[in-house]
PDB file of N, CA and C in Angstrom:
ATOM      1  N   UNK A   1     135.454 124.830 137.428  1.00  0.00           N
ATOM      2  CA  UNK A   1     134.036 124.713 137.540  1.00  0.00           C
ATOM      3  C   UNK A   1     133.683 123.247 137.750  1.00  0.00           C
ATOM      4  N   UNK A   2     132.607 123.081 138.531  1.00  0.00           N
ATOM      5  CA  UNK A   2     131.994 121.984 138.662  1.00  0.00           C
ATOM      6  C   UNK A   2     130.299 121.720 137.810  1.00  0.00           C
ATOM      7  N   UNK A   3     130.834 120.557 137.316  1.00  0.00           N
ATOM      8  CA  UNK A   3     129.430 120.154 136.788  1.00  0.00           C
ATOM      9  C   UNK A   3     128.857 118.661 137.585  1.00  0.00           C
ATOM     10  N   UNK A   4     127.623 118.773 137.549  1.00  0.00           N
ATOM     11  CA  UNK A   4     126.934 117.472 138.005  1.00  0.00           C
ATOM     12  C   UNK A   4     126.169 116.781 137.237  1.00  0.00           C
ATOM     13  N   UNK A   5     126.377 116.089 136.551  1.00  0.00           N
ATOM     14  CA  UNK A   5     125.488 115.353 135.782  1.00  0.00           C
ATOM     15  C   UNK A   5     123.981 114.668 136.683  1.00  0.00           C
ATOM     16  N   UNK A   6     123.046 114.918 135.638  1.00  0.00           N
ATOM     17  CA  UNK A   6     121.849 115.256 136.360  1.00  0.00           C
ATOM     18  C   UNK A   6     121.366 113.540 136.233  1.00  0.00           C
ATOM     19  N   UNK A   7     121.309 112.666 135.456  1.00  0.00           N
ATOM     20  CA  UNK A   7     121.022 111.690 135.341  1.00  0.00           C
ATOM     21  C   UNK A   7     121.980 110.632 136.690  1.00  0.00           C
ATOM     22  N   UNK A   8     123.341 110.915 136.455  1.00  0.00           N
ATOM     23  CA  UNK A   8     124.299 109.777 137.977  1.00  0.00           C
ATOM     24  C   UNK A   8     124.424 110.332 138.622  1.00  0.00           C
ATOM     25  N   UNK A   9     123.896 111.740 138.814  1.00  0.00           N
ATOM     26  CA  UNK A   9     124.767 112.559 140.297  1.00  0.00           C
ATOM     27  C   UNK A   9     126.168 112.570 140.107  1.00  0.00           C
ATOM     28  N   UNK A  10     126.983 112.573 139.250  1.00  0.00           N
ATOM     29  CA  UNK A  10     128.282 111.788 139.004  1.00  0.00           C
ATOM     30  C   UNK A  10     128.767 113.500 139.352  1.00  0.00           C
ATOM     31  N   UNK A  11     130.196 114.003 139.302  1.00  0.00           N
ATOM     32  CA  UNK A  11     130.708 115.339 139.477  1.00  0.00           C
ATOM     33  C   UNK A  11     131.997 115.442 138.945  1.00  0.00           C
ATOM     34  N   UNK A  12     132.166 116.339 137.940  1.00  0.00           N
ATOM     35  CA  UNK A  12     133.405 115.941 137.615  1.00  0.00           C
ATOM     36  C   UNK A  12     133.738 117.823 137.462  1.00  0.00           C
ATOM     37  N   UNK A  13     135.338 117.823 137.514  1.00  0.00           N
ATOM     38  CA  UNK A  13     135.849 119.015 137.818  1.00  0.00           C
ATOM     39  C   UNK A  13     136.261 119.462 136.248  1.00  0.00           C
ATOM     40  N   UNK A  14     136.192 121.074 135.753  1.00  0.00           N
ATOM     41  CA  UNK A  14     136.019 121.394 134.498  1.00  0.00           C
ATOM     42  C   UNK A  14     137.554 122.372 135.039  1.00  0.00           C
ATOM     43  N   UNK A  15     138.691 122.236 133.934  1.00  0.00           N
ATOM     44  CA  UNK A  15     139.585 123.828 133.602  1.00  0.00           C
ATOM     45  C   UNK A  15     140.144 123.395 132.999  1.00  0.00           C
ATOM     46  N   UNK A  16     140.999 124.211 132.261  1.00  0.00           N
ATOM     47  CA  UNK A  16     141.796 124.187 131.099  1.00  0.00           C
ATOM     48  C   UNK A  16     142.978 123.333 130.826  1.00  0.00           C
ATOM     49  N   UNK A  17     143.431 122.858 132.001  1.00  0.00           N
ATOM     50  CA  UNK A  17     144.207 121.892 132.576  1.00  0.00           C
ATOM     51  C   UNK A  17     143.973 120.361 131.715  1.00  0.00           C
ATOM     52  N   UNK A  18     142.502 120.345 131.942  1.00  0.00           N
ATOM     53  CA  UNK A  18     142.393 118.911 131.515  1.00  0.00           C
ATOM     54  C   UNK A  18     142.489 118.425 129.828  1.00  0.00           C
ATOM     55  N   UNK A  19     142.728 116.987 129.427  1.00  0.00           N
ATOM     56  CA  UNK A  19     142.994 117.085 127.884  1.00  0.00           C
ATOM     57  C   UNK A  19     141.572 117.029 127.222  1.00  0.00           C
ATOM     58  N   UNK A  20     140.299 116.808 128.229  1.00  0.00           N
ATOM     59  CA  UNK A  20     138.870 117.217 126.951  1.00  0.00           C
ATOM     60  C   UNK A  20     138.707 118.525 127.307  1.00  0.00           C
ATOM     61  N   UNK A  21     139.690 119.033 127.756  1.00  0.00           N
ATOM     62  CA  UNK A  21     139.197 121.067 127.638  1.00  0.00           C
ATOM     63  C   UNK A  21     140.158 121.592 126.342  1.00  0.00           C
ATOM     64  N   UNK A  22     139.519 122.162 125.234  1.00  0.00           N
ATOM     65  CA  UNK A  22     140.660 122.592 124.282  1.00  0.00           C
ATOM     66  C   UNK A  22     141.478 124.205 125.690  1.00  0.00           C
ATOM     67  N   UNK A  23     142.595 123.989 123.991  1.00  0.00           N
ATOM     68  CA  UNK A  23     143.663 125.282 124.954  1.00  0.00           C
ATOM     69  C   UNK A  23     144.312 124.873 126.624  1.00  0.00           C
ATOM     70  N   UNK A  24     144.948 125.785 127.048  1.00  0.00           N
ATOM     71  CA  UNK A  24     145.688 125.963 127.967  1.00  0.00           C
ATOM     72  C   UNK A  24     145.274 127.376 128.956  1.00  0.00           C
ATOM     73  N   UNK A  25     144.855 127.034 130.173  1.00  0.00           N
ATOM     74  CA  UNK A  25     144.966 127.579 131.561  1.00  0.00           C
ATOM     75  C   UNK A  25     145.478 128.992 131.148  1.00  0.00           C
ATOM     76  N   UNK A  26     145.517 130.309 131.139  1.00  0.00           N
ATOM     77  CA  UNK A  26     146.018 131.787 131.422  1.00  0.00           C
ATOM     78  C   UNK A  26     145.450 132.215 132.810  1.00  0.00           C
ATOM     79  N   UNK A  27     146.360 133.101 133.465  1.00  0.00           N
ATOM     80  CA  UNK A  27     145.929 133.916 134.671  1.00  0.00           C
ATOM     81  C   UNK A  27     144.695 134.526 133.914  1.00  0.00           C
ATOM     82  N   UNK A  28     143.673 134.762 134.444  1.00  0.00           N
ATOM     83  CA  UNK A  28     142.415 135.565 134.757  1.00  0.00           C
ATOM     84  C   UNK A  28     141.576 135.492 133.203  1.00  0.00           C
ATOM     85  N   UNK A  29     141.549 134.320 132.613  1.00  0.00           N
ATOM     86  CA  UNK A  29     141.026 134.267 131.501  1.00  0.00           C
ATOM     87  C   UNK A  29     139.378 134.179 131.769  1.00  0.00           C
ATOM     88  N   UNK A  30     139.071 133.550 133.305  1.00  0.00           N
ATOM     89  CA  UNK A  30     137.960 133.266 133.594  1.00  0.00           C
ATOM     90  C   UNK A  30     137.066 132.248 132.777  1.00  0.00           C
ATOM     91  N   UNK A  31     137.408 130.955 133.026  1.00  0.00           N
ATOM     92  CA  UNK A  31     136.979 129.928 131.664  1.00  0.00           C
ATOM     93  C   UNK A  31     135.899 129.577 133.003  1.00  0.00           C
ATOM     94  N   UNK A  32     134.917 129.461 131.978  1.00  0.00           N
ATOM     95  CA  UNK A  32     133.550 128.842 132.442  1.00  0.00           C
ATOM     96  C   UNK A  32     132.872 130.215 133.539  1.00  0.00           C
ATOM     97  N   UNK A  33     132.983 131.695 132.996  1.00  0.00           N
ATOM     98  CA  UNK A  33     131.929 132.454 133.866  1.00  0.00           C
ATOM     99  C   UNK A  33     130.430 132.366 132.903  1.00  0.00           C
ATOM    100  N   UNK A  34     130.632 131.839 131.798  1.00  0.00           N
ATOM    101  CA  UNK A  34     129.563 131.526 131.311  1.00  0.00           C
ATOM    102  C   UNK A  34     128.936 130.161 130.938  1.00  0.00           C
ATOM    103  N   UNK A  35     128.173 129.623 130.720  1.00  0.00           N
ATOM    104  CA  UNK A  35     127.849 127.800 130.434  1.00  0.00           C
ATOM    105  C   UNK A  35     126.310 127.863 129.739  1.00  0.00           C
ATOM    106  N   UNK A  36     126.193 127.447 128.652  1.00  0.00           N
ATOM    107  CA  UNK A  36     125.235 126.752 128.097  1.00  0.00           C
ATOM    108  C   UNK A  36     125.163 125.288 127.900  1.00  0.00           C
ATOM    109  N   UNK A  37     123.665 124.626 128.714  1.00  0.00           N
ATOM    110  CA  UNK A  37     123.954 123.274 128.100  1.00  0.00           C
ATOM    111  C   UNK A  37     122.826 123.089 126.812  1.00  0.00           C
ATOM    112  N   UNK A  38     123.365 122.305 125.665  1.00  0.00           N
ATOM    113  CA  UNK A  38     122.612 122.237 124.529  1.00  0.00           C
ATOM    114  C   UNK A  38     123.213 120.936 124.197  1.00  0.00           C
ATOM    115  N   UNK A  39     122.407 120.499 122.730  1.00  0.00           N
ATOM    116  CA  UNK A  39     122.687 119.266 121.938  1.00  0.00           C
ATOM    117  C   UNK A  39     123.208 119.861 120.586  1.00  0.00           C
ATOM    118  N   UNK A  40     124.241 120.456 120.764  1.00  0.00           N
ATOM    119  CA  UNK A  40     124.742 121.050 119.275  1.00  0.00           C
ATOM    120  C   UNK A  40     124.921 120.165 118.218  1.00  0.00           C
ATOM    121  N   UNK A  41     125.549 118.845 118.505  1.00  0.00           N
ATOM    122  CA  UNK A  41     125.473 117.990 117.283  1.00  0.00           C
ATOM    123  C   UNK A  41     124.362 116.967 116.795  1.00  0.00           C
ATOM    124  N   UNK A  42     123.722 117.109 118.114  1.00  0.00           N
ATOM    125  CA  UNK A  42     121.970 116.472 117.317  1.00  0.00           C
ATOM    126  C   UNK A  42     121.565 114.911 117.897  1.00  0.00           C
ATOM    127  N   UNK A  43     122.940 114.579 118.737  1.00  0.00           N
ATOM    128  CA  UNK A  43     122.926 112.796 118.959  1.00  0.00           C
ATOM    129  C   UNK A  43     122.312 112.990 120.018  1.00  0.00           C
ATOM    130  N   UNK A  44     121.651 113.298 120.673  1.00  0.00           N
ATOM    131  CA  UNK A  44     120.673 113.051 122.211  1.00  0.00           C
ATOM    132  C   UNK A  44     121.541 113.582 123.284  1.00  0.00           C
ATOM    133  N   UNK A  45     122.702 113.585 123.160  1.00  0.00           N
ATOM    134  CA  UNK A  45     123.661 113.537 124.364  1.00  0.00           C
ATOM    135  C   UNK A  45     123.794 114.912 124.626  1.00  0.00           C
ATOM    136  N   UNK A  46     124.261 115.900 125.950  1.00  0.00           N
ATOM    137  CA  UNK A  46     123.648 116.850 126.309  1.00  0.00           C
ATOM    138  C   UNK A  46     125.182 117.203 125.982  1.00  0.00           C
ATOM    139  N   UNK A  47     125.559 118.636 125.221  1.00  0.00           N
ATOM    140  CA  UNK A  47     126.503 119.065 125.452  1.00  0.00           C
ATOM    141  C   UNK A  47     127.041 120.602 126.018  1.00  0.00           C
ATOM    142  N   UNK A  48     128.538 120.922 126.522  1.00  0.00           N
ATOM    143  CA  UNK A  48     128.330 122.064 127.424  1.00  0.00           C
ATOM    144  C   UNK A  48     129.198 123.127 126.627  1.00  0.00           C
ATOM    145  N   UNK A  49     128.634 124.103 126.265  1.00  0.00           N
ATOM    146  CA  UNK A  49     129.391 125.204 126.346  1.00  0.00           C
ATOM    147  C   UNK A  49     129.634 126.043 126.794  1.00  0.00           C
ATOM    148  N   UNK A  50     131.419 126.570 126.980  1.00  0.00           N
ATOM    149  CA  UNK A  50     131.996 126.947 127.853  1.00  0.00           C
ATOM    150  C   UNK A  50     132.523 128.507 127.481  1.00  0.00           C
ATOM    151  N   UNK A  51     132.243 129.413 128.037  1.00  0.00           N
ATOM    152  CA  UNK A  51     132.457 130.751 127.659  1.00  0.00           C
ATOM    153  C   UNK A  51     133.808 131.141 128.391  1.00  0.00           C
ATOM    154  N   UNK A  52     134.727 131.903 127.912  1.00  0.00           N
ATOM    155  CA  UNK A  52     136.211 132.195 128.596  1.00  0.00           C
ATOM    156  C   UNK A  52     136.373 133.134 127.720  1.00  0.00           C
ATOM    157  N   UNK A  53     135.858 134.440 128.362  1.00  0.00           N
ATOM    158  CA  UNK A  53     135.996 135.937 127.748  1.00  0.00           C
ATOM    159  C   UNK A  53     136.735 136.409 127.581  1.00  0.00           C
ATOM    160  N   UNK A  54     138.244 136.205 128.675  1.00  0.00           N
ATOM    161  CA  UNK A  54     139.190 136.713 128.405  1.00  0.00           C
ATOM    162  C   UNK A  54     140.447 136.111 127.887  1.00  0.00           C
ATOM    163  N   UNK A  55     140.327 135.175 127.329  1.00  0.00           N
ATOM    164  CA  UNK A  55     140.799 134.074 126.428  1.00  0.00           C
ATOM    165  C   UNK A  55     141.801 134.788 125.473  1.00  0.00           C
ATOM    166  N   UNK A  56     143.551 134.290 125.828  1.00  0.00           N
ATOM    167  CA  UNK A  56     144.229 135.058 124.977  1.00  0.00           C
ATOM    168  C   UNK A  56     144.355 134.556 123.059  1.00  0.00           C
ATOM    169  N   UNK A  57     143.813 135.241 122.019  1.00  0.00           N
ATOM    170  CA  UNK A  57     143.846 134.480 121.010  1.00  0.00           C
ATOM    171  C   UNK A  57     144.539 135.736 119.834  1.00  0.00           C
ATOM    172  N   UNK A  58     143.688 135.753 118.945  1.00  0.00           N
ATOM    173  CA  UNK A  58     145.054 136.903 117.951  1.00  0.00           C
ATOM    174  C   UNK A  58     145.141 138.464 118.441  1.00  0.00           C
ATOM    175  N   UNK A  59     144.577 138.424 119.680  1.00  0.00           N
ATOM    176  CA  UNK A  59     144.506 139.467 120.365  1.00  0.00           C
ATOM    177  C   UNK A  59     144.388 139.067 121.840  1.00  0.00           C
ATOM    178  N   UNK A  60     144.622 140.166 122.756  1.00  0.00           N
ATOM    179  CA  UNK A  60     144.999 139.620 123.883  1.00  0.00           C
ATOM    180  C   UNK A  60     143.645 139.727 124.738  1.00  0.00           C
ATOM    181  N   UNK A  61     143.093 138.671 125.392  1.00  0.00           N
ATOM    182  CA  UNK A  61     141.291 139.153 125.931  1.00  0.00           C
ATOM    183  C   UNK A  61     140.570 138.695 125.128  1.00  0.00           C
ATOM    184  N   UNK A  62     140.944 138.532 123.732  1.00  0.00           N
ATOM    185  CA  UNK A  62     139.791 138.427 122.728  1.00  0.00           C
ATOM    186  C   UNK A  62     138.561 137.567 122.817  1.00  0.00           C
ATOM    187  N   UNK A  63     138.958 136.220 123.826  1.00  0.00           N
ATOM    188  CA  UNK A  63     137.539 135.348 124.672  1.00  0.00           C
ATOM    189  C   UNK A  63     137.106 134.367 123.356  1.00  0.00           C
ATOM    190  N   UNK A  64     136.354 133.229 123.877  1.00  0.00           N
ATOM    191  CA  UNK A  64     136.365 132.606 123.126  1.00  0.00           C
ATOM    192  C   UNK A  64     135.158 131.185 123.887  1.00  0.00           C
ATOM    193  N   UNK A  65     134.468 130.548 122.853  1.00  0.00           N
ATOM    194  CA  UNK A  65     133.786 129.410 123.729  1.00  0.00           C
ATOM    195  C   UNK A  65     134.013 127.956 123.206  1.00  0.00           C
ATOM    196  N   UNK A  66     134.259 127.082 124.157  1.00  0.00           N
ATOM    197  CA  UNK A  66     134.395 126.012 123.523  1.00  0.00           C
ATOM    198  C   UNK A  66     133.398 124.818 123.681  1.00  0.00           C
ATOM    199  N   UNK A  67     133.417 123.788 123.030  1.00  0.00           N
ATOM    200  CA  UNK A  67     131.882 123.186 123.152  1.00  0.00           C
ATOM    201  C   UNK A  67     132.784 121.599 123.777  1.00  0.00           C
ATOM    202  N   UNK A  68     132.366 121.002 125.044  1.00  0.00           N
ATOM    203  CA  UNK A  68     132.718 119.844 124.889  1.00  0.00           C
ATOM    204  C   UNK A  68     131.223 118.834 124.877  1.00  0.00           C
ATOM    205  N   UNK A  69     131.621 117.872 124.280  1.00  0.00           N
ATOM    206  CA  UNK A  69     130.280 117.521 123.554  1.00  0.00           C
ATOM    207  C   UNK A  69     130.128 115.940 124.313  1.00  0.00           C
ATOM    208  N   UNK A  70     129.010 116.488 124.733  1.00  0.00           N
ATOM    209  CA  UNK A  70     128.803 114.909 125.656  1.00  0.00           C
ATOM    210  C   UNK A  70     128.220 113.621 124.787  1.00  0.00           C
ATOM    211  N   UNK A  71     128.592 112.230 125.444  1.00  0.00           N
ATOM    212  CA  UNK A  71     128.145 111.304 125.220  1.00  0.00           C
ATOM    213  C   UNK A  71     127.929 110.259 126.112  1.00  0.00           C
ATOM    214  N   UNK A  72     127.218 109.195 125.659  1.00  0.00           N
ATOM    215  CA  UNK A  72     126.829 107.879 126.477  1.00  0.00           C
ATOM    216  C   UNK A  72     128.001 107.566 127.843  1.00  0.00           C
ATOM    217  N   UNK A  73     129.169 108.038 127.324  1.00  0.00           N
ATOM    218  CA  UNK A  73     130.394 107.468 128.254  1.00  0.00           C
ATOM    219  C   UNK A  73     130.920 108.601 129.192  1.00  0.00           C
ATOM    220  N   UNK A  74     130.410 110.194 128.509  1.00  0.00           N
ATOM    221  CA  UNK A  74     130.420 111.081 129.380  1.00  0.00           C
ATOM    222  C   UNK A  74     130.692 112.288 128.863  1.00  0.00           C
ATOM    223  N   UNK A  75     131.098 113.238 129.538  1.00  0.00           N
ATOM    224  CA  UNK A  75     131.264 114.770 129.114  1.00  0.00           C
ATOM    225  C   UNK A  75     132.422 114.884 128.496  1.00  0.00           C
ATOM    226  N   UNK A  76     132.952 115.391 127.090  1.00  0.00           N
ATOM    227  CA  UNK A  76     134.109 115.528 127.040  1.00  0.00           C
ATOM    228  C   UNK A  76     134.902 114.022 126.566  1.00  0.00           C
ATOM    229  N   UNK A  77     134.004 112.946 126.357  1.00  0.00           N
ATOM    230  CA  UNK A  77     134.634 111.509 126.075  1.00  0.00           C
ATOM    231  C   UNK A  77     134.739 111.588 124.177  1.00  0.00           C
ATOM    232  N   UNK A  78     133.770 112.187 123.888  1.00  0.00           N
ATOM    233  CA  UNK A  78     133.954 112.301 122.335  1.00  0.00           C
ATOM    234  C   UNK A  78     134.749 112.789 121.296  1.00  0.00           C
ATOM    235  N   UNK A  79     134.378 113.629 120.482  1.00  0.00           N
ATOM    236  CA  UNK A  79     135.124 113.872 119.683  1.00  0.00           C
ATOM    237  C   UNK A  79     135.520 115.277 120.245  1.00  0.00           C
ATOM    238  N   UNK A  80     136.434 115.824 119.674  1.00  0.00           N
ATOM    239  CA  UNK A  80     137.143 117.085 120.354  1.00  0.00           C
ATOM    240  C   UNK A  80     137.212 118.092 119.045  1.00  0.00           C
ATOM    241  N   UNK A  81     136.755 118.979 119.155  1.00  0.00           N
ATOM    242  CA  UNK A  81     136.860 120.101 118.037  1.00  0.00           C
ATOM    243  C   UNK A  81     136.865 121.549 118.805  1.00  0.00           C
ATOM    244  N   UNK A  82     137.215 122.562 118.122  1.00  0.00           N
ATOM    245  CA  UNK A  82     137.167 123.736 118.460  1.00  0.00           C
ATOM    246  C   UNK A  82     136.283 124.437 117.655  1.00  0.00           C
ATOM    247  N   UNK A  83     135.522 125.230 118.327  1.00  0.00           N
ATOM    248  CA  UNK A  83     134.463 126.046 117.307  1.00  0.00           C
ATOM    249  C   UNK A  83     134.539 126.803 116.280  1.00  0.00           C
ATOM    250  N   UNK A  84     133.884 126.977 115.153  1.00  0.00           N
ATOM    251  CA  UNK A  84     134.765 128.106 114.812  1.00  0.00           C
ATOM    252  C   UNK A  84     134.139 129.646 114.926  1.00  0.00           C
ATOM    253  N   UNK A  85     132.829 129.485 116.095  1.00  0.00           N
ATOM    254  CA  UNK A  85     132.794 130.467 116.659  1.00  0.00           C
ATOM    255  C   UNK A  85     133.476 131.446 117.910  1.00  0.00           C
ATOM    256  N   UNK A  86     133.830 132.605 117.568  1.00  0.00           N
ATOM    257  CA  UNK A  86     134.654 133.172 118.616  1.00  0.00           C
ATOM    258  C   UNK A  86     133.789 134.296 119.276  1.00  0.00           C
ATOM    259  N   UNK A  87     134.183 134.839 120.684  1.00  0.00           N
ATOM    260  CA  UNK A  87     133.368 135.796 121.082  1.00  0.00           C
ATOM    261  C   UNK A  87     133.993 136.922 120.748  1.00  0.00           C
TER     262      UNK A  87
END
């Protein structure tokens, strides 16, 4: 997935591949058919969450969303946590 940051026009490429995406890449997990952007931790900075339904976890499909949490330096530059909400 592609995101564009709305303030630089800047574009940066989103999958599981990268090290501010938690987890690892599966065939047909479909990471990012869903996206919310919000400020979940409250600091101004816009952050994205990432829906991946078919996300293999203590079950196979079981899906799951992860939040990367933006800041001043960029998407995904901060702190790294996993939710401990699951879908």
């Amino acid at each position: 997935m592609t995101v564009v940051d709305g303030r630089t026009g800047t574009q940066t490429t989103l999958d599981q591949s990268l090290p501010e995406v938690p987890d690892t890449a599966e065939a047909s997990d479909r990471f990012g058919s869903s996206i919310a952007v919000v400020d979940v931790n409250r600091d101004g900075c816009a952050d994205l969450a990432i829906g991946t339904p078919y996300e293999d976890l203590t079950a196979p499909d079981a899906g799951q969303v992860d939040i990367l949490y933006g800041t001043p330096a960029g998407l995904g530059k901060g702190r790294r946590r996993r939710p401990s909400s699951r879908v």
